[in-house]
Protein backbone atom coordinates (compact mmCIF):
# COMPACT_ATOMS: atom_id res chain seq x y z
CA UNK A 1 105.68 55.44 189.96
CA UNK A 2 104.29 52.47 192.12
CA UNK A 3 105.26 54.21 195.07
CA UNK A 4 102.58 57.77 195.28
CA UNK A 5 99.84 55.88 197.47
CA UNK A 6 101.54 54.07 199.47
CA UNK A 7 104.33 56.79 200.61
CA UNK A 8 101.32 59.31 200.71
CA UNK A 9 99.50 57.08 203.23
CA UNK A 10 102.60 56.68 205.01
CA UNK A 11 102.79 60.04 205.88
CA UNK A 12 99.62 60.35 206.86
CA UNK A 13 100.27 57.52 209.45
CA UNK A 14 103.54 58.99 210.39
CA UNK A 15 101.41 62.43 210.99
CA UNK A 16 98.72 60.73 213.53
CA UNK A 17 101.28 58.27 215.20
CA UNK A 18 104.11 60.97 216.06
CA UNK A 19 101.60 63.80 216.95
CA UNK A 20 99.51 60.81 219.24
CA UNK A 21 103.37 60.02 220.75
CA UNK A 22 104.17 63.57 221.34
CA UNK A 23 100.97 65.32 222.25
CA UNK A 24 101.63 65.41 225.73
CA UNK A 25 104.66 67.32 225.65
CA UNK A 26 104.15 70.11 222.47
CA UNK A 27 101.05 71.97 221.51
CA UNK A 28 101.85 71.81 218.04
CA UNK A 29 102.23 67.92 218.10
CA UNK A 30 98.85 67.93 220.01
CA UNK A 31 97.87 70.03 217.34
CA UNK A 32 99.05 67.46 214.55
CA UNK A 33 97.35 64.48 216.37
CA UNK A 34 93.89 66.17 216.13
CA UNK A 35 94.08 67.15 212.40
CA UNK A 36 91.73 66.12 210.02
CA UNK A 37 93.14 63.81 206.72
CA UNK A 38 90.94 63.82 203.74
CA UNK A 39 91.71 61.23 201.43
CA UNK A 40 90.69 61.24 197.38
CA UNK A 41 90.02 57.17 196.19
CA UNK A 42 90.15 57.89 192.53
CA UNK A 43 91.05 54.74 191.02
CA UNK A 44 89.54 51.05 192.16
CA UNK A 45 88.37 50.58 195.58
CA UNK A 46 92.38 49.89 197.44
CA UNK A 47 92.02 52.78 199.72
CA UNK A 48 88.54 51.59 200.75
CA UNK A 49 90.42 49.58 203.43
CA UNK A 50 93.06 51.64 204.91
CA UNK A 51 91.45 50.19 208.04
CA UNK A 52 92.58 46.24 207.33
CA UNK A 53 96.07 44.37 207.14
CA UNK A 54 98.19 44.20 204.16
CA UNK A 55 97.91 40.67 203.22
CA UNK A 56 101.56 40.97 201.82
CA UNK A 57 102.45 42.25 205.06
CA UNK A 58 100.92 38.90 206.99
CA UNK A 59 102.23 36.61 204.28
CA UNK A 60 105.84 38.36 205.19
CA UNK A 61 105.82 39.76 208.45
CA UNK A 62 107.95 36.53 209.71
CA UNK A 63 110.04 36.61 207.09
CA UNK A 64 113.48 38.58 206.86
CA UNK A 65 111.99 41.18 204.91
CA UNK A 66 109.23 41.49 207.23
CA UNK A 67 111.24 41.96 210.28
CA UNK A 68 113.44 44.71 208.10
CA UNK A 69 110.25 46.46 207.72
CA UNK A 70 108.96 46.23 211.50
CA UNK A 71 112.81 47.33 212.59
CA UNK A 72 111.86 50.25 210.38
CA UNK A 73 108.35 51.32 212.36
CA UNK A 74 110.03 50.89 215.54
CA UNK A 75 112.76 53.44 214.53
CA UNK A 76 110.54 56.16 213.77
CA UNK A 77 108.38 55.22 216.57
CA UNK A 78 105.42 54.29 214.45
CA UNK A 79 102.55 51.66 214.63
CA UNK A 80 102.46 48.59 212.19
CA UNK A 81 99.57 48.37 211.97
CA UNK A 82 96.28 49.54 209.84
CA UNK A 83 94.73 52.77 210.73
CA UNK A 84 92.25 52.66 213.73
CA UNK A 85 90.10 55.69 212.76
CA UNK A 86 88.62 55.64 209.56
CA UNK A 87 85.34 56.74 207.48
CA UNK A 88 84.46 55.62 204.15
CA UNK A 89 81.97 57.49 202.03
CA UNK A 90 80.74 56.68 198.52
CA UNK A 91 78.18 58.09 196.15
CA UNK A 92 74.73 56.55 195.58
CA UNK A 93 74.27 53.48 193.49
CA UNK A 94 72.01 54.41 190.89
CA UNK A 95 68.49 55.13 192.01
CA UNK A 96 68.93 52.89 195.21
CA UNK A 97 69.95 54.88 198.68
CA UNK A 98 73.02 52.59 199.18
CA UNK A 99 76.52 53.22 198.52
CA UNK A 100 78.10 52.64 195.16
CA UNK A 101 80.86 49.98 196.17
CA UNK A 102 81.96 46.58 194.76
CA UNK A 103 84.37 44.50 197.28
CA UNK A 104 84.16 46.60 200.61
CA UNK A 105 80.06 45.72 201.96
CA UNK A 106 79.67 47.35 205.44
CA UNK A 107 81.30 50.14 206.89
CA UNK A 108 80.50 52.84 204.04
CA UNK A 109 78.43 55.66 204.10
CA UNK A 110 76.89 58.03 201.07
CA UNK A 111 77.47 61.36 200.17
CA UNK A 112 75.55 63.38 198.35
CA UNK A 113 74.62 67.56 198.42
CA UNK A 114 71.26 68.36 198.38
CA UNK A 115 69.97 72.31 197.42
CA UNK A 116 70.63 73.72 200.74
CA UNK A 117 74.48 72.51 200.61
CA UNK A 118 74.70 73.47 197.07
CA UNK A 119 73.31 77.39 197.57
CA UNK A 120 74.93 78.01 201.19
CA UNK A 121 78.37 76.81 199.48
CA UNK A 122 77.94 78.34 195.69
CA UNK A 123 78.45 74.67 193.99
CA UNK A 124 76.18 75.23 190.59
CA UNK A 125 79.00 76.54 188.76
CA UNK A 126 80.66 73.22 189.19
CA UNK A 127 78.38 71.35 187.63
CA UNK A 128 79.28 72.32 184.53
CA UNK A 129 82.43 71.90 181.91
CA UNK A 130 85.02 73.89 183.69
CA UNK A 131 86.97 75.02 180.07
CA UNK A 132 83.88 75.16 178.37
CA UNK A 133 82.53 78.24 180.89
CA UNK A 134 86.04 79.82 180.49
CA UNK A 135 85.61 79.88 176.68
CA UNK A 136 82.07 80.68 176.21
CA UNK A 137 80.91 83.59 177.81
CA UNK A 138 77.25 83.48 177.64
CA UNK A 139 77.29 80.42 178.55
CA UNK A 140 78.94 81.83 181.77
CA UNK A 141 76.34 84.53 181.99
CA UNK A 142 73.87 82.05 182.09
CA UNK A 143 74.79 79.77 184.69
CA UNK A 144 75.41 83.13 187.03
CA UNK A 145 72.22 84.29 186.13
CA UNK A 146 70.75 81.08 187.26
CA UNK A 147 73.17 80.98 190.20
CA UNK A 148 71.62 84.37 191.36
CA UNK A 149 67.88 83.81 191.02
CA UNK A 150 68.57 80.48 193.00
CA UNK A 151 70.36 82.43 195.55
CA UNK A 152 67.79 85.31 195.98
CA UNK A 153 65.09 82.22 196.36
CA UNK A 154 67.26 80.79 199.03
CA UNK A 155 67.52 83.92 201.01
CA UNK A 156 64.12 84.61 201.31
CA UNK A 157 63.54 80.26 201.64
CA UNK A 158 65.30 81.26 205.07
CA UNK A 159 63.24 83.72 206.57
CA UNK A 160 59.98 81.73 204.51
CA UNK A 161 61.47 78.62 206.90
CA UNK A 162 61.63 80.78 210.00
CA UNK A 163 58.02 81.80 209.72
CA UNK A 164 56.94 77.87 209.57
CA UNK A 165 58.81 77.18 212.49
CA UNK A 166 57.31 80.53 214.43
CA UNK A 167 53.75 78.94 213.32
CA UNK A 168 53.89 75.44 214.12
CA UNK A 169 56.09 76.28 217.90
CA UNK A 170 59.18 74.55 216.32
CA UNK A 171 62.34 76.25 218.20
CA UNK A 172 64.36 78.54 216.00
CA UNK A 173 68.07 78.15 215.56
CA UNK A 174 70.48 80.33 215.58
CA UNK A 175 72.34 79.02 212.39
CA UNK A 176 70.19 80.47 209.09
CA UNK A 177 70.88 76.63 207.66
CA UNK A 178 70.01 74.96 210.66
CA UNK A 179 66.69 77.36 210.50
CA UNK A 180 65.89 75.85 206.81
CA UNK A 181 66.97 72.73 208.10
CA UNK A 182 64.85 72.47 211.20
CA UNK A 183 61.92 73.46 209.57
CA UNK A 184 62.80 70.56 206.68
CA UNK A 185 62.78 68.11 209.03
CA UNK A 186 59.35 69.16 210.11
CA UNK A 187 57.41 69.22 207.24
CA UNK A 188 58.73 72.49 204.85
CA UNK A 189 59.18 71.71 201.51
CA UNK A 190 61.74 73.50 199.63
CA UNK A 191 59.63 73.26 195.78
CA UNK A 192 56.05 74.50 196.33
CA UNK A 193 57.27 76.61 199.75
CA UNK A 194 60.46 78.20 198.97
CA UNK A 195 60.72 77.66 194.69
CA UNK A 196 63.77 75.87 195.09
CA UNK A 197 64.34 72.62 193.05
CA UNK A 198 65.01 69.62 194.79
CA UNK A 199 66.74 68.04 192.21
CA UNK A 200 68.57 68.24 188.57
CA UNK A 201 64.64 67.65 187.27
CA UNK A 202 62.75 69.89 188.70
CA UNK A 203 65.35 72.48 187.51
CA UNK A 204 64.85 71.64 184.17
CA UNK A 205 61.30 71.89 184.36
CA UNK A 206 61.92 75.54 185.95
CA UNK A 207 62.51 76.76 182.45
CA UNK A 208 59.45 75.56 181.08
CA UNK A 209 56.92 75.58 184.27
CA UNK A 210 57.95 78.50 186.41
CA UNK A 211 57.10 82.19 184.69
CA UNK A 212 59.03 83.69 187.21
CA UNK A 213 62.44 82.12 186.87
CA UNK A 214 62.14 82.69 183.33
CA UNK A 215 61.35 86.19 183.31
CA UNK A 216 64.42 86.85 185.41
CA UNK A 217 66.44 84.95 183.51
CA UNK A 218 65.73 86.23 180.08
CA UNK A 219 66.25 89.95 181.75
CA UNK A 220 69.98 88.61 182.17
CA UNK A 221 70.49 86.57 178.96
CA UNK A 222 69.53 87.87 175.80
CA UNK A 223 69.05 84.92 173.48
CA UNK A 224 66.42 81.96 173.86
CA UNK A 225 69.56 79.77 172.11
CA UNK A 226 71.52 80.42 175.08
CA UNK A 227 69.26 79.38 177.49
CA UNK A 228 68.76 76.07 175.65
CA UNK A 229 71.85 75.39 175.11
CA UNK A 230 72.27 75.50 179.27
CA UNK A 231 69.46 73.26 179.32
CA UNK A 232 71.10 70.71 177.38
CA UNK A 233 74.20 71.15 179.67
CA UNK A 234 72.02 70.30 182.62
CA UNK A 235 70.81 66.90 181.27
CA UNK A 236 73.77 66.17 179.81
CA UNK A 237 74.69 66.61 183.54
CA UNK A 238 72.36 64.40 184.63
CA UNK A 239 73.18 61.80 182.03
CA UNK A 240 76.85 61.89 183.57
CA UNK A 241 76.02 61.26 186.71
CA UNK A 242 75.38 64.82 188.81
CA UNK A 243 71.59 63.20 189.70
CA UNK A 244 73.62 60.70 192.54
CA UNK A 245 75.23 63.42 193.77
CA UNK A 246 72.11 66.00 194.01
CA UNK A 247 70.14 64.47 197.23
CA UNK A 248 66.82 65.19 197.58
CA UNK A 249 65.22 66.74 201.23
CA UNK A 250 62.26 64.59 202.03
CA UNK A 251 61.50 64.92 205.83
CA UNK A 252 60.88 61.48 205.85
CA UNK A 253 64.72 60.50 205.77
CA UNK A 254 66.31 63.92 206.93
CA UNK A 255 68.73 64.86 209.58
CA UNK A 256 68.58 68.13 211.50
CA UNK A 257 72.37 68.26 212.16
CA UNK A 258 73.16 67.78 208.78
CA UNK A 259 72.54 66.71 205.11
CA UNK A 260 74.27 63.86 203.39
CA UNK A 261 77.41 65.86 203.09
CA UNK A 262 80.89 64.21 203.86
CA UNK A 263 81.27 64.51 208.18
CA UNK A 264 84.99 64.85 207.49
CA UNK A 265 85.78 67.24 210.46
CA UNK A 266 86.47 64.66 213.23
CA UNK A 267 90.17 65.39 215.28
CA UNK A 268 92.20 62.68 214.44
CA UNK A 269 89.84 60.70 211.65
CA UNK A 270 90.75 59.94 208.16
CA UNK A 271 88.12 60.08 206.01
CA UNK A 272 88.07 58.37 202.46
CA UNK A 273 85.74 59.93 199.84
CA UNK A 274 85.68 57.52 196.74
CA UNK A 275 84.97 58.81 193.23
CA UNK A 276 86.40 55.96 191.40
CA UNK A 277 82.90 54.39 189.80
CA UNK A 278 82.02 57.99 189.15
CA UNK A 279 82.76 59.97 185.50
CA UNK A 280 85.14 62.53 184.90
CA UNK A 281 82.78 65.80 185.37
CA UNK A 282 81.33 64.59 188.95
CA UNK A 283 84.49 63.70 189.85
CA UNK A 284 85.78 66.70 189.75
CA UNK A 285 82.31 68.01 191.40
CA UNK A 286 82.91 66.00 194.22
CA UNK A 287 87.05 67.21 194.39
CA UNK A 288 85.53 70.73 194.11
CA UNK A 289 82.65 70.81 196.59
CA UNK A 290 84.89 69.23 199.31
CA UNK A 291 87.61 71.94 199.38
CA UNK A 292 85.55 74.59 199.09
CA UNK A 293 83.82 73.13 202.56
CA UNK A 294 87.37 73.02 203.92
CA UNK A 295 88.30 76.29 202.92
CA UNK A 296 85.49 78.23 203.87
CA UNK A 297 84.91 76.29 207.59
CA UNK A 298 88.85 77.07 208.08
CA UNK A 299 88.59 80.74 206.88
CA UNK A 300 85.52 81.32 209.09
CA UNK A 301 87.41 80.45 212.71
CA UNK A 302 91.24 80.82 212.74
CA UNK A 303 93.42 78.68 214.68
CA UNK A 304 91.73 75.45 213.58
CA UNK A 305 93.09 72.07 213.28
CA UNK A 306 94.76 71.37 210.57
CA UNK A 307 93.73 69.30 207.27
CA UNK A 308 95.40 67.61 205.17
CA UNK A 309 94.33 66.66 201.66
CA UNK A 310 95.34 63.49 199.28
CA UNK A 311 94.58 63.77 195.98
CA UNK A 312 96.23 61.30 193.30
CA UNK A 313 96.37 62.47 189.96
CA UNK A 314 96.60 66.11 190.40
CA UNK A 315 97.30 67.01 186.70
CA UNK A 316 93.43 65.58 186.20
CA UNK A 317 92.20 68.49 188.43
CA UNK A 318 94.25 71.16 188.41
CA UNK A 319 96.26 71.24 184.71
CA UNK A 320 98.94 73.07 183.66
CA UNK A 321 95.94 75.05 181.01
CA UNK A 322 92.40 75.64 181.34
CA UNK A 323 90.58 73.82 184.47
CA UNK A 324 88.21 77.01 184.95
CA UNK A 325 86.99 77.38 188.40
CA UNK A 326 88.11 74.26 190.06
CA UNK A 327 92.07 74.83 189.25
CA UNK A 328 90.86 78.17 191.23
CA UNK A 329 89.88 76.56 194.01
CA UNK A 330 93.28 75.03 193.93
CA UNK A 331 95.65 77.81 193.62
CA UNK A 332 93.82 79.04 196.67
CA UNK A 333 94.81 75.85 198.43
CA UNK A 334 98.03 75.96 197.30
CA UNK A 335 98.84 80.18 197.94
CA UNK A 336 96.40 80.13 200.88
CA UNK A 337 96.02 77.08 202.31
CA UNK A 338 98.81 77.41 204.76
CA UNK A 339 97.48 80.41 206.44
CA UNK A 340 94.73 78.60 207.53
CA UNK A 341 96.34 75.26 208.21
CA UNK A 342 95.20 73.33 204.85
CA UNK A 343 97.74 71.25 203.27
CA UNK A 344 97.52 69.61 200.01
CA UNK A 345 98.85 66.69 198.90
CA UNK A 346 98.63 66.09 195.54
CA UNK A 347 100.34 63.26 193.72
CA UNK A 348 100.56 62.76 189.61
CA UNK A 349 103.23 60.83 187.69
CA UNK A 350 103.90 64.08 185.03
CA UNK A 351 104.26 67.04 187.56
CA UNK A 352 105.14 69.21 184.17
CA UNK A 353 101.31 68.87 183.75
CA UNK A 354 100.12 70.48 186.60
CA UNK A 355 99.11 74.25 187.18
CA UNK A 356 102.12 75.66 187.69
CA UNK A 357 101.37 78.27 190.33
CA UNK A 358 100.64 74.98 192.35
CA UNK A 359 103.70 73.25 191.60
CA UNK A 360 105.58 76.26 192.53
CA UNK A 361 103.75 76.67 195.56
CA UNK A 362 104.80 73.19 196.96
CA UNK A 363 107.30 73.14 200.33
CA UNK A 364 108.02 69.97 200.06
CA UNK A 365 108.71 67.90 196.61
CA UNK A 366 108.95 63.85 197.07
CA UNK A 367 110.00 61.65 193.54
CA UNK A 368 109.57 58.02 193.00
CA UNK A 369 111.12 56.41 190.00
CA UNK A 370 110.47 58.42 186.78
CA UNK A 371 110.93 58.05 183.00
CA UNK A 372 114.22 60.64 181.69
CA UNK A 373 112.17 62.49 179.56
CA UNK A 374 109.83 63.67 182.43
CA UNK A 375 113.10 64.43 184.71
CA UNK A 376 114.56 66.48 181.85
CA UNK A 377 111.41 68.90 182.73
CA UNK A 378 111.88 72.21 184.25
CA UNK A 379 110.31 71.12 187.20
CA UNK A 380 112.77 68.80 188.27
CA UNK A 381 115.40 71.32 187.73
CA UNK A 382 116.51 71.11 191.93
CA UNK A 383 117.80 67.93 191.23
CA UNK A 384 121.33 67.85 190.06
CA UNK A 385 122.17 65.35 186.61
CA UNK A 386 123.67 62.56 189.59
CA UNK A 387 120.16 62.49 191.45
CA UNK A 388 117.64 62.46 188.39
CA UNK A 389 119.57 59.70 187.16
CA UNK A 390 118.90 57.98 190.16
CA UNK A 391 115.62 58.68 190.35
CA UNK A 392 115.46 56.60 186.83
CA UNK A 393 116.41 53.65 188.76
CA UNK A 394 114.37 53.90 192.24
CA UNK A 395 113.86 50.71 193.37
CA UNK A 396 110.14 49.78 195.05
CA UNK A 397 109.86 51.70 198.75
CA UNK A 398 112.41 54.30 197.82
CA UNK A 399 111.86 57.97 196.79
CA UNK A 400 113.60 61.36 196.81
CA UNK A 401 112.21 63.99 199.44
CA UNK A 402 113.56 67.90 199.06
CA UNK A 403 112.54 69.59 201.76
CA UNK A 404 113.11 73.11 202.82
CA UNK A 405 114.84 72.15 206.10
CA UNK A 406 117.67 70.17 204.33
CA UNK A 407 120.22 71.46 202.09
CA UNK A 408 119.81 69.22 199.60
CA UNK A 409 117.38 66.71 198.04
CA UNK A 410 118.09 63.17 199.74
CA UNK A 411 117.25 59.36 198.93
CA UNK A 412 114.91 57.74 201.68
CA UNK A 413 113.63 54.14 202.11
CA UNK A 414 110.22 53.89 203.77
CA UNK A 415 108.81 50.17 204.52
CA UNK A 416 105.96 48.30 202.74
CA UNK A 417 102.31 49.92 204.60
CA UNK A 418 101.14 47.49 207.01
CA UNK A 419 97.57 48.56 206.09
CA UNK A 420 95.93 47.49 202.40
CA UNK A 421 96.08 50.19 199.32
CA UNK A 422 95.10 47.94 196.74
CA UNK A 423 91.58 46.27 196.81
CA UNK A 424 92.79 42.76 196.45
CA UNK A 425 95.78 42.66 199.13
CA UNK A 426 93.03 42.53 201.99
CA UNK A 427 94.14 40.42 204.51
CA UNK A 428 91.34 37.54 205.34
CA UNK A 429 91.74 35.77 208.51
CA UNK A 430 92.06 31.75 207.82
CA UNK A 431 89.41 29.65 209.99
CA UNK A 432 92.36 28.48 212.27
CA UNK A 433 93.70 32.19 212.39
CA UNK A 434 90.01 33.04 214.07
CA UNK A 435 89.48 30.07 216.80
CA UNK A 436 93.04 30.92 218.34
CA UNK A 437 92.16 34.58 218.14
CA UNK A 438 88.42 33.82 219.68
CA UNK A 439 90.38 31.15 222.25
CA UNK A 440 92.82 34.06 223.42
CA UNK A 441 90.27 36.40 223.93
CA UNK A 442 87.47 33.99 225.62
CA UNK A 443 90.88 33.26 228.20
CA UNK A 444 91.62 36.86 228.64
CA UNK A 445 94.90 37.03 227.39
């Protein structure tokens, strides 16, 4: 409680500012310094500016509890300072191709997936009630019967794209979605040249318009009631929010190297993906599509970098029932992940309502202060009676970390993040702070 984001970010500064000190002298710390951190903003807009000063912090830092907290960085070695390399993405606001954000105004750029993405990385299932496909099955049968038309159409939308770029003299990649891609940028379009819809509309107007797509389907589905009852699902998806997240591929705004997807595989970068303004379905859309990416580009070349994951309020995404495919996607994480150098970390306040092959999974276990009735969980049952009673009474900047490589569970202090978490503790120069700075640096000091 009141201490998850801040100790979470902490470690991910402690990560990139040991492996940066050490990188010189150990591959593996080299290794560390060029990992990737992925970083979940799920409620407000505080870790939008991980990148500024914690105006507590300022309004301290002279102060004796200031100077406790810099003694603190300088033992372990660490900055005090905000992070220096940082990307902030957001989903669409509304109609409008500009990011969906309230106090932070420059720096953030929007995601978004458009029909390429979501066929090369299998993302339709996800736009659906997780629990709901687990407990109806032809409801299941229909979205993979959809799934696999699309698919087939995207298969031959490759070879349809490599033809267009044969006849109009465009240079062929090598990369089948770089070939659809290429020949995007020059003119193909993906609904009247490769059947595809470019959007949650046109897909609904696939079951009424396109014979084809029909006939295939109701070979798979017996039932016209099934069928309309996935076409309610898919504007009820829309109505939710999954038309800002499916981008559309005009030429006219479209990028060879990539799509509007999240550029999150930078050495050394944190990236923050916020889904706070967003409803609980894309949310978990958004969670969903991103690991998958991970997973799969990590699978595909071993040895990789590795990436780390923050994700606050675990329980929300991967409970301890039901969750369908995404809590699949995270007990692959969790019994996988390692393997290929993907680390979660996932934060909740009730770990007794998380998946419990995930829980169980977890090397490392850190807990802030916590109500008696959640301690008395099984989960907490590595803590002896002395130790969750003093995890009742954790005081602000003080958790318990049990760690494989100690013996037993032990209390740590960590200091107050120099760097904001919460969107109003920003740190705004004053007008008198600004002319000395501008005076210094005009003097070249």
């Amino acid at each position: 409680m009141a201490a998850k984001t801040s100790y979470a970010t902490f470690l991910v500064k402690s990560f990139l500012d040991t492996g940066n000190r050490l990188k010189e002298k150990n591959e593996l710390m080299a290794c560390l310094s060029r990992s990737r951190f992925i970083v979940f903003n799920v409620k407000g807009e505080g870790l939008l500016f991980l990148d500024k000063w914690s105006k507590e912090w300022k309004e301290k830092e002279e102060a004796e509890t200031g100077r406790s907290w810099r003694r603190m960085y300088q033992a372990l070695r660490m900055e005090a300072e905000p992070f220096k390399r940082v990307a902030f993405f957001a989903p669409k606001k509304s109609a409008k191709d500009e990011p969906w954000v309230n106090k932070r105004s420059q720096g953030v750029q929007v995601y978004g997936w458009d029909i390429v993405d979501i066929m090369k990385l299998g993302l339709f299932e996800l736009f659906f009630d997780q629990e709901e496909l687990e407990e109806n099955q032809n409801l299941q049968l229909a979205v993979m019967s959809v799934q696999e038309v699309l698919q087939s159409r995207f298969e031959d939308a490759i070879l349809e794209a490599k033809k267009f770029c044969e006849r109009n003299h465009i240079k062929i990649p090598n990369d089948p979605e770089l070939i659809i891609r290429t020949a995007i940028a020059n003119g193909f379009d993906v609904s009247t040249m490769a059947r595809l819809p470019d959007g949650l509309d046109e897909l609904i107007e696939m079951f009424d318009k396109d014979d084809d797509f029909k006939t295939k389907i109701m070979q798979e589905v017996q039932g016209k009631a099934t069928i309309a009852s996935l076409v309610r699902r898919l504007k009820a998806a829309k109505a939710v929010g999954f038309d800002l997240l499916w981008v559309r591929t005009s030429f006219l705004k479209f990028d060879v190297s990539t799509s509007r997807r999240i550029d999150w595989d930078k050495p050394g970068q944190v990236t923050v993906i916020d889904i706070s303004k967003l409803r609980t379905r894309p949310q978990s859309f958004v969670v969903g599509a991103v690991l998958l990416e991970v997973m799969r580009s990590r699978e595909e070349k071993t040895n990789q970098d590795p990436v780390f994951i923050f994700l606050d309020e675990l329980n929300k995404y991967a409970p301890r029932f039901g969750g369908g495919p995404l809590s699949s996607i995270f007990r692959d994480i969790a019994e996988r992940g390692r393997s290929f150098r993907v680390i979660l970390i996932g934060a909740e306040q009730t770990a007794s309502e998380v998946d419990y092959r995930i829980i169980t999974q977890s090397s490392t276990t850190v807990i802030g202060r916590q109500k008696g009735a959640e301690l008395a969980k099984p989960e907490y049952s590595h803590l002896t009676d002395e130790q969750k009673a003093r995890a009742a009474l954790l005081q602000q900047g003080e958790v318990i970390v049990d760690q494989p490589f100690m013996r037993i569970p032990i209390t740590v202090r960590f200091p107050l993040p120099a760097w904001c978490t919460r969107e109003d503790d920003a740190y705004v120069m004053s007008e008198q702070e600004r002319r000395a700075l501008e005076e210094r640096v005009y003097r070249g000091d």
